[in-house]
PDB file of N, CA and C in Angstrom:
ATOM      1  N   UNK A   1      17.867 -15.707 -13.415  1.00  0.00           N
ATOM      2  CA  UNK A   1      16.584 -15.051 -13.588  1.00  0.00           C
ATOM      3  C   UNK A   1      16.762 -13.546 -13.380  1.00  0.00           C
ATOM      4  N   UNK A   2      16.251 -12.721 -14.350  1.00  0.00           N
ATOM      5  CA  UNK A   2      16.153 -11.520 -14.315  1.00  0.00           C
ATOM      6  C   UNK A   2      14.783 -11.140 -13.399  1.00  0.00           C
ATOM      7  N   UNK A   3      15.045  -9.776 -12.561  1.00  0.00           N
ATOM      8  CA  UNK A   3      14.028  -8.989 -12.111  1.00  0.00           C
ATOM      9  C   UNK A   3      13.810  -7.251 -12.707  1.00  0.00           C
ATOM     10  N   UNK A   4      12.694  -8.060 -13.333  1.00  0.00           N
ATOM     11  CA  UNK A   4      12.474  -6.577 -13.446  1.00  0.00           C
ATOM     12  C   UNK A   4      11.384  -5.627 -12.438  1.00  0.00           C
ATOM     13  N   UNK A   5      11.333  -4.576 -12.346  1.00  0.00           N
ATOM     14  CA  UNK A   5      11.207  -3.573 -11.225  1.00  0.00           C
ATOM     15  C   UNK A   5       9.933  -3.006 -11.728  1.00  0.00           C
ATOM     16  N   UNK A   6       8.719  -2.985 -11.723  1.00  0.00           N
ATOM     17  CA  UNK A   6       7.577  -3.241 -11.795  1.00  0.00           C
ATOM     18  C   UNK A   6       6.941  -1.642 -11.431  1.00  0.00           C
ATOM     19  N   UNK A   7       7.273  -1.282  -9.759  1.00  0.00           N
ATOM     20  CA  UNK A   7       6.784  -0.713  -9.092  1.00  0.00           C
ATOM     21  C   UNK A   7       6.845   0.868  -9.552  1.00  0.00           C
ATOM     22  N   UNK A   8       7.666   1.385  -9.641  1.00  0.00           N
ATOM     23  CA  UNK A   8       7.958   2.531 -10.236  1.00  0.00           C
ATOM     24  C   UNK A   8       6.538   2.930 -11.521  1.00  0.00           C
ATOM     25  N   UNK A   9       6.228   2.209 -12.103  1.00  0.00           N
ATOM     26  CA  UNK A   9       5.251   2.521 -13.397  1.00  0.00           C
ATOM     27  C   UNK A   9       3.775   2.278 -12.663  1.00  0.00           C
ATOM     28  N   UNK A  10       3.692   1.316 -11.924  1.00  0.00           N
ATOM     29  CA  UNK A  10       2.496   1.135 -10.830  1.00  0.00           C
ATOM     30  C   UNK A  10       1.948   2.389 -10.074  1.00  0.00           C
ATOM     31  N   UNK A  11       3.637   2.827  -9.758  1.00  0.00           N
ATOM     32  CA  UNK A  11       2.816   3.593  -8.206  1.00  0.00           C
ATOM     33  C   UNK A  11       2.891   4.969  -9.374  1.00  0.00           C
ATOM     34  N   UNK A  12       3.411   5.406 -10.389  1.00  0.00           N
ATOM     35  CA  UNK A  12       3.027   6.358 -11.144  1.00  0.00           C
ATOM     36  C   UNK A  12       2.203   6.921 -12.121  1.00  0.00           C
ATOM     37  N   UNK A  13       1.098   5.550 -12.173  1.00  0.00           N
ATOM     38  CA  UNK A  13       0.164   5.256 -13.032  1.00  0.00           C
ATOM     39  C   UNK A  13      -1.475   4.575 -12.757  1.00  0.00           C
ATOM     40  N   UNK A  14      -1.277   4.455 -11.013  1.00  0.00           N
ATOM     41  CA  UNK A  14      -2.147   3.596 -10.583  1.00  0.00           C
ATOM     42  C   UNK A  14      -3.550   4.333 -10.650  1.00  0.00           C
ATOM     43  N   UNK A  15      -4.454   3.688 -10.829  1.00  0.00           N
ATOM     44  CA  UNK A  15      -5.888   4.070 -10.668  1.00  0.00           C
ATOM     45  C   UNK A  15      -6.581   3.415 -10.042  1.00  0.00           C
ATOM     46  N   UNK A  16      -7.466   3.356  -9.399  1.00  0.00           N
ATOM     47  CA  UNK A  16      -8.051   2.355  -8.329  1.00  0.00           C
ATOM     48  C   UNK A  16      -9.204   1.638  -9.280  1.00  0.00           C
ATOM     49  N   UNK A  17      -8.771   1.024 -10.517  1.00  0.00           N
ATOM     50  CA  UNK A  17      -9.975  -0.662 -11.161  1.00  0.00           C
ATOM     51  C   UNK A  17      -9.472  -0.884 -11.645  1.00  0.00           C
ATOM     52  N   UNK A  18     -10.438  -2.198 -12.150  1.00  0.00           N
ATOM     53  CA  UNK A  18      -9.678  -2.862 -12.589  1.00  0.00           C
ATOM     54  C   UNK A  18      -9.226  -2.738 -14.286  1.00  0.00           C
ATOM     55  N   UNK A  19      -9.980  -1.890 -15.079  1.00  0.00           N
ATOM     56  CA  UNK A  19      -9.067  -1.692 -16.255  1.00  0.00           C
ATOM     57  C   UNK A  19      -7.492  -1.500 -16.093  1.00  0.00           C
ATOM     58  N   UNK A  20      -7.363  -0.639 -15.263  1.00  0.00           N
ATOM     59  CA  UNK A  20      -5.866  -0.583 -14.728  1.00  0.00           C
ATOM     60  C   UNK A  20      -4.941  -1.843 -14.783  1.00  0.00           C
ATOM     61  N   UNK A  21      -5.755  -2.528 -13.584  1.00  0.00           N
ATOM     62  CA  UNK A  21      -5.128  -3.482 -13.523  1.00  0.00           C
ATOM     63  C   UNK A  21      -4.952  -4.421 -14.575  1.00  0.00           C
ATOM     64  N   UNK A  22      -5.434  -4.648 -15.362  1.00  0.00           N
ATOM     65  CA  UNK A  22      -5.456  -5.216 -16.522  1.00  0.00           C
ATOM     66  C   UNK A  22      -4.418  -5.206 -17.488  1.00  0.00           C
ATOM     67  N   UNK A  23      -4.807  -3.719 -17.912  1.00  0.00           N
ATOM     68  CA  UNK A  23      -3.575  -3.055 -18.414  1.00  0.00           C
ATOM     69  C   UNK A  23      -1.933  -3.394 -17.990  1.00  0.00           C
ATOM     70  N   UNK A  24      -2.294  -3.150 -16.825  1.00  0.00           N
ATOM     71  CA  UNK A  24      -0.877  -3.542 -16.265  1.00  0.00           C
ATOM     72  C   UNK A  24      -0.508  -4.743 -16.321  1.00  0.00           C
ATOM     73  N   UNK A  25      -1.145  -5.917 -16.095  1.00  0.00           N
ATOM     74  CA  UNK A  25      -0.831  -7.248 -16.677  1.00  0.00           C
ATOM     75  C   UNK A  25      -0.272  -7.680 -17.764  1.00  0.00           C
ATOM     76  N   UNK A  26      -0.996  -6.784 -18.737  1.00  0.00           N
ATOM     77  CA  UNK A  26      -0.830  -6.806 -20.147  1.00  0.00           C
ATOM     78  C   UNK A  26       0.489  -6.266 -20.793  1.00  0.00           C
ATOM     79  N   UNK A  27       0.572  -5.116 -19.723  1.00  0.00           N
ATOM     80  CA  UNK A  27       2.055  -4.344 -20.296  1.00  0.00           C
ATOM     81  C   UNK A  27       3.236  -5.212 -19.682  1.00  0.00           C
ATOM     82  N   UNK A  28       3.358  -5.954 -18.848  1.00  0.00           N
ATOM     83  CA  UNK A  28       4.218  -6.430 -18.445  1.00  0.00           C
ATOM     84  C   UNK A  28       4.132  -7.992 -18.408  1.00  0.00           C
ATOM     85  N   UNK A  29       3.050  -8.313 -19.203  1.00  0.00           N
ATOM     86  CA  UNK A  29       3.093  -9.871 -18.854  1.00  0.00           C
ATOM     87  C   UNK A  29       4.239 -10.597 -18.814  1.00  0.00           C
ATOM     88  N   UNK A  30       4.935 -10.758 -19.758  1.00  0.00           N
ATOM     89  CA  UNK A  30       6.056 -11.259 -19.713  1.00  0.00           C
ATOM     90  C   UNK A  30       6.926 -10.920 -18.331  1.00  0.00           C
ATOM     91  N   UNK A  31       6.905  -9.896 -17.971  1.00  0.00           N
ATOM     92  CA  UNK A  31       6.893 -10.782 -16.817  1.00  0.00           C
ATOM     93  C   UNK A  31       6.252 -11.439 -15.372  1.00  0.00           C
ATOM     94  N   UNK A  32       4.815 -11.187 -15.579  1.00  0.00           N
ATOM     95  CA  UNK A  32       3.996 -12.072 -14.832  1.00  0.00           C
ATOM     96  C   UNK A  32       4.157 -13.431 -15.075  1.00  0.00           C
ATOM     97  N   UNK A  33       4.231 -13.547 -16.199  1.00  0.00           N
ATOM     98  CA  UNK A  33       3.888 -15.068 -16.785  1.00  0.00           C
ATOM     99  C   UNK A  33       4.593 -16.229 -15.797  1.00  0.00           C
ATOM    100  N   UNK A  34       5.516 -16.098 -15.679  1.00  0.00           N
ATOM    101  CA  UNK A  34       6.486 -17.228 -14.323  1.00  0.00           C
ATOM    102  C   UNK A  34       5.284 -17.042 -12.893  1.00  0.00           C
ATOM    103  N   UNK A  35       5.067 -15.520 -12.615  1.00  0.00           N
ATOM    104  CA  UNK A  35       5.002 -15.482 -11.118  1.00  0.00           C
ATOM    105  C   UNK A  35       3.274 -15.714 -11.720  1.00  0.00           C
ATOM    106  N   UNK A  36       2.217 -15.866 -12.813  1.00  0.00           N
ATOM    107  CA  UNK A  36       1.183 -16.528 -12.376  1.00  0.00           C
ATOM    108  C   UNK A  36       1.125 -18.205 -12.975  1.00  0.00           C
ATOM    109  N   UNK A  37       1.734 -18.314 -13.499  1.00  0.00           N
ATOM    110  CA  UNK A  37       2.270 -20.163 -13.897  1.00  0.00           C
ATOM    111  C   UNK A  37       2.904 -20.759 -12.342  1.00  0.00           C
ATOM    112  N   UNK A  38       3.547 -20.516 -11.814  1.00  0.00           N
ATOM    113  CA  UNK A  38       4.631 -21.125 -10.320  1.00  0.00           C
ATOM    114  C   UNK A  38       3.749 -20.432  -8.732  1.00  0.00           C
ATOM    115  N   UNK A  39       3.404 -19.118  -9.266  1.00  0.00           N
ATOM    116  CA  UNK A  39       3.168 -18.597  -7.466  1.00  0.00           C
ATOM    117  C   UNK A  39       2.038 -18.030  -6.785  1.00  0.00           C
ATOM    118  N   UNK A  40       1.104 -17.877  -8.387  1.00  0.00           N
ATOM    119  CA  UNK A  40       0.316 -17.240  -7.744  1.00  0.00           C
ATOM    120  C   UNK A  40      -0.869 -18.664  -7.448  1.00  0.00           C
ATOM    121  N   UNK A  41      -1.769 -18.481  -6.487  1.00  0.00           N
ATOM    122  CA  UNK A  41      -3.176 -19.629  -6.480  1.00  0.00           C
ATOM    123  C   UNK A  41      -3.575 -19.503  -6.647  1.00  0.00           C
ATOM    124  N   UNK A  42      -4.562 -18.171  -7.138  1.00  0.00           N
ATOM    125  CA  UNK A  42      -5.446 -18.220  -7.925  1.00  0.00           C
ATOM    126  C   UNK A  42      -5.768 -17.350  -9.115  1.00  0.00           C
ATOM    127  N   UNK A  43      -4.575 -18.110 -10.221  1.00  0.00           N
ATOM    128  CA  UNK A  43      -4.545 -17.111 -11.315  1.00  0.00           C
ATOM    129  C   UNK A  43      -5.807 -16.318 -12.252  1.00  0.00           C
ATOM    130  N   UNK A  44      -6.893 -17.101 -11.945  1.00  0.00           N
ATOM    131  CA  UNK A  44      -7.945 -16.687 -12.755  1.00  0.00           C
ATOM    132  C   UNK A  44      -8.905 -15.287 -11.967  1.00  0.00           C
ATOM    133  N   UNK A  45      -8.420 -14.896 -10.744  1.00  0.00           N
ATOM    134  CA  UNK A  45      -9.125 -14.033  -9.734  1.00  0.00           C
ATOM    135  C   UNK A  45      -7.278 -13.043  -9.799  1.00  0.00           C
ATOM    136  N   UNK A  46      -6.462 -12.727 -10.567  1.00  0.00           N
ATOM    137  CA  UNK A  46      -5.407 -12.362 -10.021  1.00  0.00           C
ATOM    138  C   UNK A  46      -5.366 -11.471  -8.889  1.00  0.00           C
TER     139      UNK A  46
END
């Protein structure tokens, strides 16, 4: 399993809502997709 490094574009891009956050889901889903399928509990509130 590859990791990719997330944080760097987060902490240089962050805005405090949730369009943001969204966005950011979106840009990286691939690789959310494992960690909200396996880890997260409550994927629909991420």
């Amino acid at each position: 399993m590859k990791v990719h490094n997330t944080v760097p574009y987060f902490l240089e891009n962050y805005e405090p809502h949730e369009d943001f956050l969204e966005h950011y889901y979106r840009k990286f889903s691939s690789d959310f997709e494992q960690y909200f399928l396996f880890h997260c509990k409550n994927p629909g509130e991420k």
